[in-house]
Protein backbone atom coordinates (compact mmCIF):
# COMPACT_ATOMS: atom_id res chain seq x y z
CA UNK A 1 145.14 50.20 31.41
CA UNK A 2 146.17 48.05 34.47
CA UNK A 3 149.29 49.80 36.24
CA UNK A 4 151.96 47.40 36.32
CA UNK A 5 154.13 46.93 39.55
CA UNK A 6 157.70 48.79 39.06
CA UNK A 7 160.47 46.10 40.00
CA UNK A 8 163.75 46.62 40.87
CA UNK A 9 166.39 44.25 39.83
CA UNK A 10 170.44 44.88 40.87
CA UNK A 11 172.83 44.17 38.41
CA UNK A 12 176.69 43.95 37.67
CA UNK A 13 178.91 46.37 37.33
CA UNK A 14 182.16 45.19 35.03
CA UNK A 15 185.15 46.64 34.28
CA UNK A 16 185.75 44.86 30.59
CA UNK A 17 182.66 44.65 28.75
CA UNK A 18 182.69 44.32 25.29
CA UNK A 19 179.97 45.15 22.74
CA UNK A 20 180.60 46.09 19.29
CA UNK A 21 183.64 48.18 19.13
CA UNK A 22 183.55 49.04 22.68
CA UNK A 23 185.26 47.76 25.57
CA UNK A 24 183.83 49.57 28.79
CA UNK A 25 183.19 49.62 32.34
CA UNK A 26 179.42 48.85 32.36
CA UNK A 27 176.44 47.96 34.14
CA UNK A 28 174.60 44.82 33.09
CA UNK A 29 172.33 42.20 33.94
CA UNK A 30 171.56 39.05 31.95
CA UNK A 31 168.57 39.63 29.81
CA UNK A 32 166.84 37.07 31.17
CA UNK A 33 166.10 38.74 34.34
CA UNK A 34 164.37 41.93 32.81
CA UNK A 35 162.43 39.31 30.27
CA UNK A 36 161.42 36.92 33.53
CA UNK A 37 159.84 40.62 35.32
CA UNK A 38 158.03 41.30 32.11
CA UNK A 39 156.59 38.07 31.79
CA UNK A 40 154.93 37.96 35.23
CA UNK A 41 153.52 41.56 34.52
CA UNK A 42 155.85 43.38 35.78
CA UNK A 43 158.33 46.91 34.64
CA UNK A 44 161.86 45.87 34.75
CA UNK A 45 164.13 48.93 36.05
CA UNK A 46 167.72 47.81 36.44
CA UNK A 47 169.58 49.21 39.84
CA UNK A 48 173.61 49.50 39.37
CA UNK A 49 175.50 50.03 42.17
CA UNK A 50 175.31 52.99 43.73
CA UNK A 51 175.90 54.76 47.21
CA UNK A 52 174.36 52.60 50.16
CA UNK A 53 172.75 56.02 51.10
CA UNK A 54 171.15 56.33 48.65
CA UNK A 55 169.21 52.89 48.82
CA UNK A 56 166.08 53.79 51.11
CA UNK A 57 165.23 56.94 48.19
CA UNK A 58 165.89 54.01 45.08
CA UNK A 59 163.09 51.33 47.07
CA UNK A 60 160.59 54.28 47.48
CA UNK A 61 160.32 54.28 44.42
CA UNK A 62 160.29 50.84 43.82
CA UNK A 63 157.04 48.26 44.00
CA UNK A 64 159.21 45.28 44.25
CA UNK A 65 163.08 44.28 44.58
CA UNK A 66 164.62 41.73 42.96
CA UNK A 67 168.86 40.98 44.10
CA UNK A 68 169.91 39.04 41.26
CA UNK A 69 172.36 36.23 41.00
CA UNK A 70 176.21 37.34 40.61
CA UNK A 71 179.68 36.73 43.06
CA UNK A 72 180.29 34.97 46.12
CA UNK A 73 179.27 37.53 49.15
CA UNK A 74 182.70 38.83 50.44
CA UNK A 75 183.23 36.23 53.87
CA UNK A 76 184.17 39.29 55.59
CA UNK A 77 180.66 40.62 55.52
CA UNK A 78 179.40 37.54 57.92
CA UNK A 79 182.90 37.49 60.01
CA UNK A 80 184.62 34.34 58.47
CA UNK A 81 188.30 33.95 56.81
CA UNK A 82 188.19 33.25 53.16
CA UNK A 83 187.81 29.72 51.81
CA UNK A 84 190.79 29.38 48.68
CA UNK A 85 187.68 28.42 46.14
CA UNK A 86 185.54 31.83 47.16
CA UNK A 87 185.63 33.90 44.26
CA UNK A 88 186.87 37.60 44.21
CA UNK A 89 185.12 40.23 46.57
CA UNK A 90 182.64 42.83 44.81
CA UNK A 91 182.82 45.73 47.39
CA UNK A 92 180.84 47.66 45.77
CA UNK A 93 178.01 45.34 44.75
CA UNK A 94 178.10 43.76 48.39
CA UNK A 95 177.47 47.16 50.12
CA UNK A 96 174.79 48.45 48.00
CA UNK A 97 172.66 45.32 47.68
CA UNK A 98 173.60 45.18 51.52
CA UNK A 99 171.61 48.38 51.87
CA UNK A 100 168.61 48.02 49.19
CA UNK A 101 167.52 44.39 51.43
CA UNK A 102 168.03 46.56 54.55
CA UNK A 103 165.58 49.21 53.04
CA UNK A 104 163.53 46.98 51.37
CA UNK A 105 162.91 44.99 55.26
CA UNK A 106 162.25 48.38 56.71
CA UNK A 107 159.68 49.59 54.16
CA UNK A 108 157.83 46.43 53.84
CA UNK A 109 158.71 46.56 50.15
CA UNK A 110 158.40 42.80 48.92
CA UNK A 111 162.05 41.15 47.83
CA UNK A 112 162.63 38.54 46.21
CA UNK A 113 166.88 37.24 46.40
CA UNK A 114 167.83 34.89 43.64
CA UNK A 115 170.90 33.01 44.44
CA UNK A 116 173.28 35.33 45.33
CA UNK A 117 170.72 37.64 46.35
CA UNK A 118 169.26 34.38 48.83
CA UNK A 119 172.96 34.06 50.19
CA UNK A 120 173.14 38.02 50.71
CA UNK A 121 169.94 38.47 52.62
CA UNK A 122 170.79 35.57 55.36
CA UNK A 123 174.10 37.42 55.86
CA UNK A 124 171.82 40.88 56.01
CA UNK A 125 170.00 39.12 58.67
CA UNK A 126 172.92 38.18 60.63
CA UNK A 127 173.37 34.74 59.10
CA UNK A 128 176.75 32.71 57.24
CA UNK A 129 177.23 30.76 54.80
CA UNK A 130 179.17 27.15 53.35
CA UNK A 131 181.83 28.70 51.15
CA UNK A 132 182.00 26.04 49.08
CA UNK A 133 179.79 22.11 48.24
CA UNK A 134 179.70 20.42 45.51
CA UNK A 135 177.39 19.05 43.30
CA UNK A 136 174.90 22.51 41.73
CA UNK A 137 176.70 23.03 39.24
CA UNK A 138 176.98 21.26 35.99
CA UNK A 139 180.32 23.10 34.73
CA UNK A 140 181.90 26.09 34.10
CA UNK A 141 179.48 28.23 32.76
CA UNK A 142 176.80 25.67 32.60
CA UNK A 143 173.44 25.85 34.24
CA UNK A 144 172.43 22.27 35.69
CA UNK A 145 169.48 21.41 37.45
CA UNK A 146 168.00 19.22 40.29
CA UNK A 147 164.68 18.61 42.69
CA UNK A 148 163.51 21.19 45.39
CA UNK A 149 161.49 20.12 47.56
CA UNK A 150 158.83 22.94 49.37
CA UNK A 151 157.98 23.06 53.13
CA UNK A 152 154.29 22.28 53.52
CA UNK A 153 152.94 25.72 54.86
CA UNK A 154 155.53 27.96 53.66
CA UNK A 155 155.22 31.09 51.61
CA UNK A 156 157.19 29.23 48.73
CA UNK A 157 155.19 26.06 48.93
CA UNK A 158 151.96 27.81 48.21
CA UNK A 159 153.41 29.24 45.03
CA UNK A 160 154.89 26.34 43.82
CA UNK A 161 153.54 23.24 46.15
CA UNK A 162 154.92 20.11 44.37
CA UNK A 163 158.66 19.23 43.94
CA UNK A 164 160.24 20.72 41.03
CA UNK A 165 162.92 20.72 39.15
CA UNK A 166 165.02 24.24 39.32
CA UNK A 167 168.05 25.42 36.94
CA UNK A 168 170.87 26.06 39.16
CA UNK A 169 174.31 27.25 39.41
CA UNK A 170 175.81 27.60 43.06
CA UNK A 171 178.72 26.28 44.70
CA UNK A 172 177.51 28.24 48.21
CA UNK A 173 174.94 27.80 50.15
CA UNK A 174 173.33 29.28 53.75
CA UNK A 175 175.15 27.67 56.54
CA UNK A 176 173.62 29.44 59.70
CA UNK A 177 170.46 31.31 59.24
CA UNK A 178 170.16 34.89 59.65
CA UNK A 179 167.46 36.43 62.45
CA UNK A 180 163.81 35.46 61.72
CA UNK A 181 164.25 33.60 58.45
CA UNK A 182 163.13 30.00 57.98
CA UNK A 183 163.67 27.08 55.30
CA UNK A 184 160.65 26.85 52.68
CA UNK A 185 162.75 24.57 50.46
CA UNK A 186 165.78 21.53 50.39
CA UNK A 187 167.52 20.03 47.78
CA UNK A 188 167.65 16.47 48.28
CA UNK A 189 171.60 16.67 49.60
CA UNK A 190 169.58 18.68 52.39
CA UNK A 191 170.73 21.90 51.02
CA UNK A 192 168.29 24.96 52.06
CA UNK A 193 167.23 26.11 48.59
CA UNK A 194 165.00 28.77 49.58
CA UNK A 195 164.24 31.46 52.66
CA UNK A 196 161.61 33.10 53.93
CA UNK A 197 160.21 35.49 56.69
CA UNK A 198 157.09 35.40 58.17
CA UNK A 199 154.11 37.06 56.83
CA UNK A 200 153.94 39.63 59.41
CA UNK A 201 157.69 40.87 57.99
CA UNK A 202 156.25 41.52 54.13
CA UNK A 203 157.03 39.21 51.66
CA UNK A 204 160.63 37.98 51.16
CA UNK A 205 161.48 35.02 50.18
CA UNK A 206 164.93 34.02 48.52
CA UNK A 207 165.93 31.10 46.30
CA UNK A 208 169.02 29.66 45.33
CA UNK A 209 168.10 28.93 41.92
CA UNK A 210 167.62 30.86 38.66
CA UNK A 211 164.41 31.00 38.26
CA UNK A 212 165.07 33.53 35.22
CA UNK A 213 166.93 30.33 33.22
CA UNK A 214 164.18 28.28 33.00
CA UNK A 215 160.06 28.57 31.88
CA UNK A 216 158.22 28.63 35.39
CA UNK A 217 157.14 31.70 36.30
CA UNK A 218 155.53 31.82 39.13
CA UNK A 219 158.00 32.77 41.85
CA UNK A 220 158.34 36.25 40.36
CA UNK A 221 154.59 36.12 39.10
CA UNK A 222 154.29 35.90 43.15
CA UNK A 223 156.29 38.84 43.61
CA UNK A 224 154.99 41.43 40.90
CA UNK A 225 151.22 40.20 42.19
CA UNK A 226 152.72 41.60 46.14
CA UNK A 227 153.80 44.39 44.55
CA UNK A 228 151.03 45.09 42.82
């Protein structure tokens, strides 16, 4: 039987959640992440927060990292004063994913950041980002969707090499880019809506859609095949 690449994937970690007659502090992860890993041939393990010490030990173990979608990045962690429309800080979250990138860069483990996890990996590399833009989000709660566009020659655009349209839900963006990244994709407003490092520095990429909420696969097809 083929051995199939062990991914990584961070998840929540909530105070209220609710499931049958329980109401819990839990760690959780929308199902369509672990689904999205299994489809592209990959074993989903799910990473709660945990000591930033511990990180470098968690990726060794790992094929492939996934930092999944979830709260604004605290503005703190890339020096600037909070916009009134960022949401809440996630301490916790922020320093552990914080440390599983910085791992993940040193061991040439391949990473893949979705949304948040885009956002958190340019401020890993030094880089800040637009607190708040309209317009990639449909509402409250609500998925919407809209063109990217690849960069000819970039890691991204030979994955997915036409224009496509992405399910997204965002309202920040990179505004500075961190150390070594570079765009691979725009939304037509001129939005960067994905991030990449050369090939000499593994692969990482990062996009700033779901890719999990809709039916292409093959960004994390791309990643399970690196890690493979």
């Amino acid at each position: 039987m083929t051995r199939r690449p062990l991914i990584g994937v961070s998840t929540y970690l909530e105070t209220g959640a609710r499931w049958g007659v329980w109401e819990l502090e839990a760690a959780l992860l929308p199902a369509a992440y672990p689904r999205l890993v299994q489809r592209a041939g990959g074993l989903a393990a799910l990473l709660p927060p945990d000591a930033p010490g511990q990180a470098a030990a968690t990726v060794a173990r790992l094929d492939g990292l996934v930092i999944a979608g979830g709260p604004d990045v605290d503005p703190a962690r890339y020096g600037a004063e909070r916009d009134p429309r960022s949401g809440p800080p996630a301490p916790a979250r922020d320093a552990w994913e914080l440390a599983l990138i910085e791992a993940a860069l040193a061991a040439g483990t391949p990473l893949l950041g979705v949304c948040r996890g885009m956002q958190l990996l340019n401020v890993a590399l030094g880089g800040t980002l637009v607190q708040h833009l309209e317009g990639h989000t449909e509402a409250v709660g609500v998925f919407g969707g809209h063109p990217v566009k690849p960069v000819p020659g970039s890691l991204y655009a030979g994955i997915v090499p036409e224009e496509t349209t992405v399910p997204t839900y965002h309202h920040q963006a990179v505004d500075r880019l961190g150390t070594g990244l570079v765009p691979s994709a725009y939304a037509a407003d001129g939005t960067v809506e994905a991030v990449e490092l050369p090939a000499d520095r593994g692969w990482v990429l990062g996009v700033q859609w779901h890719p999990e909420m809709g039916e292409d696969p093959r960004v994390m097809r791309a990643l399970v095949t690196a890690a493979g």
